[in-house]
Protein backbone atom coordinates (compact mmCIF):
# COMPACT_ATOMS: atom_id res chain seq x y z
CA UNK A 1 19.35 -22.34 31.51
CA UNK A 2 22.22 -21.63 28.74
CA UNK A 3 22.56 -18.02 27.05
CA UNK A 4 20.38 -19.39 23.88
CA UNK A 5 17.45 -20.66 26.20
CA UNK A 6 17.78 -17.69 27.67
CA UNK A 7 17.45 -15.67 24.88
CA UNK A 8 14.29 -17.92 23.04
CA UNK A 9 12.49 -17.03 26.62
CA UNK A 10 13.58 -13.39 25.93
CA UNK A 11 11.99 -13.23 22.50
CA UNK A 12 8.72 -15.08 23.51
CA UNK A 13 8.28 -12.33 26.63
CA UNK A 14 8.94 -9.69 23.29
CA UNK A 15 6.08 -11.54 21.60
CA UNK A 16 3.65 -12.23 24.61
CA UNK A 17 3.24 -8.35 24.45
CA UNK A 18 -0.17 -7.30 22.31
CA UNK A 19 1.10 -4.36 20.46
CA UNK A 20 3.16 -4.80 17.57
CA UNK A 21 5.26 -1.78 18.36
CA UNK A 22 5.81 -2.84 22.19
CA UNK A 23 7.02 -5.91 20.44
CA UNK A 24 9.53 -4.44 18.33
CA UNK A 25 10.57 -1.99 21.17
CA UNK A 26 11.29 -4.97 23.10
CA UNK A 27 13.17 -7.20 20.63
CA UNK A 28 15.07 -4.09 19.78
CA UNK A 29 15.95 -3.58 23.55
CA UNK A 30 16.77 -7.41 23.67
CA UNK A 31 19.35 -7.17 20.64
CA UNK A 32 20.79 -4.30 22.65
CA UNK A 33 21.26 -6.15 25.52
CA UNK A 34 22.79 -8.99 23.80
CA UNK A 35 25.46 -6.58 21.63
CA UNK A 36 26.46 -5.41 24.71
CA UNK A 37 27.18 -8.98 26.11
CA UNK A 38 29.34 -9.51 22.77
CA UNK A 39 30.65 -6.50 22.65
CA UNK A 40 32.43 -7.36 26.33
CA UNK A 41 33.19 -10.49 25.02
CA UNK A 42 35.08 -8.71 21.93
CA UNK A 43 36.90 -6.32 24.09
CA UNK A 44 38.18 -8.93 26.33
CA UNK A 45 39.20 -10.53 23.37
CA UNK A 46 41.13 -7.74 22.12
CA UNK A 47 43.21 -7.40 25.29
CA UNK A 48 43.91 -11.41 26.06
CA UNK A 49 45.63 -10.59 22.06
CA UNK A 50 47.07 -7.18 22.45
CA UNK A 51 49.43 -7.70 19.31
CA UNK A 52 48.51 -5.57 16.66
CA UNK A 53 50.88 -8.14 14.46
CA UNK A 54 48.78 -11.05 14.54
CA UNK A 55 46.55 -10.91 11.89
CA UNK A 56 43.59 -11.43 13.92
CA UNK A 57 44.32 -7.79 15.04
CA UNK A 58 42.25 -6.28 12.36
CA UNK A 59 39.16 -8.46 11.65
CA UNK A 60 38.75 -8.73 16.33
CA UNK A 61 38.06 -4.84 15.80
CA UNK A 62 36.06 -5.34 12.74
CA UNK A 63 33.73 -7.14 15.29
CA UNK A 64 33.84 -4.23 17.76
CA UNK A 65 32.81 -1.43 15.11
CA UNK A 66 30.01 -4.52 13.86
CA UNK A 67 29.10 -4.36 17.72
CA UNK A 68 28.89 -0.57 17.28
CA UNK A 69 26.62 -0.58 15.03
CA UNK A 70 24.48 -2.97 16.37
CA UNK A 71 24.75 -1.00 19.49
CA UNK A 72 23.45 2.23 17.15
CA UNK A 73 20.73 1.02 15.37
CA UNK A 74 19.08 -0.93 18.19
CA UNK A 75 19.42 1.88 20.99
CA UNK A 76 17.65 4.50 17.76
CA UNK A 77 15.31 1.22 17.26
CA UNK A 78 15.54 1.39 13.80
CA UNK A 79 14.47 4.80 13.04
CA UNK A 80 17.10 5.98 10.25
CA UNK A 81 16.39 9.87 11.21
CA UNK A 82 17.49 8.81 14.14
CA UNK A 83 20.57 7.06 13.31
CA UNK A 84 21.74 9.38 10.75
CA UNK A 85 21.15 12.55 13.67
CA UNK A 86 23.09 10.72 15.92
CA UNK A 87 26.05 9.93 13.22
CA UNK A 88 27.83 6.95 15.69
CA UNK A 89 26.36 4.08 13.24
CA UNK A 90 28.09 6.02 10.02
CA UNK A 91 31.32 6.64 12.16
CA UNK A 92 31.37 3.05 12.96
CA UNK A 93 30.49 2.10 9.54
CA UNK A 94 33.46 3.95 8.18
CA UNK A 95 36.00 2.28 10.50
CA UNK A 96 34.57 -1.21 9.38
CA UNK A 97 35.41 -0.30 5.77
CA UNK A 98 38.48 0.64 6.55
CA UNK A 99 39.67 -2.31 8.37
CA UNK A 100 38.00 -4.39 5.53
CA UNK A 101 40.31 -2.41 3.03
CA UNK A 102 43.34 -2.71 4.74
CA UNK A 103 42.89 -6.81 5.30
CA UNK A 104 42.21 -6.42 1.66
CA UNK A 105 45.40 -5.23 0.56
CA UNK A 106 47.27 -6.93 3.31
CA UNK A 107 46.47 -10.13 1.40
């Protein structure tokens, strides 16, 4: 079975479930799982480059701190009180605007 067949399978055990919340709970917890998968992925990344002059530097952590929030919203699933307490999705969110703006003027 390949990571996308693995996935659909994921999403139809999600939507076997009767409740609609124990549905969302578990697609939330699936997305979760799968940001952390990419987020590994992303990190590796970032060391096989370790050269903060190529200009993939900036837009590889752009995809961690788009991990990161991921990561945030799905472990709070969804509840913006939640997020906003917790404060990790707005730090992330900053960072990501901040490598956007610097590509920005780099260019």
């Amino acid at each position: 079975m390949n990571l996308k067949e693995a996935i659909r399978k994921g999403i139809q055990g999600c939507d076997s479930l009767q409740n609609k919340e124990d549905i969302i709970a578990c697609k939330f917890k699936l997305l979760y799982e799968i940001t952390e998968v990419q987020d590994t992925i992303n990190i590796n990344l970032m060391k096989t480059l370790n050269n903060d002059t190529d200009e993939r530097w900036y837009p590889i952590h752009m995809m961690d701190n788009a991990n990161a929030i991921i990561l945030g919203i799905s472990r709070n699933k969804g509840r913006p009180k939640s997020i906003l307490i917790e404060g990790y999705v707005k730090e992330k969110t900053d960072a990501l605007n901040e490598k956007w703006n610097y590509i920005k003027r780099q260019i």
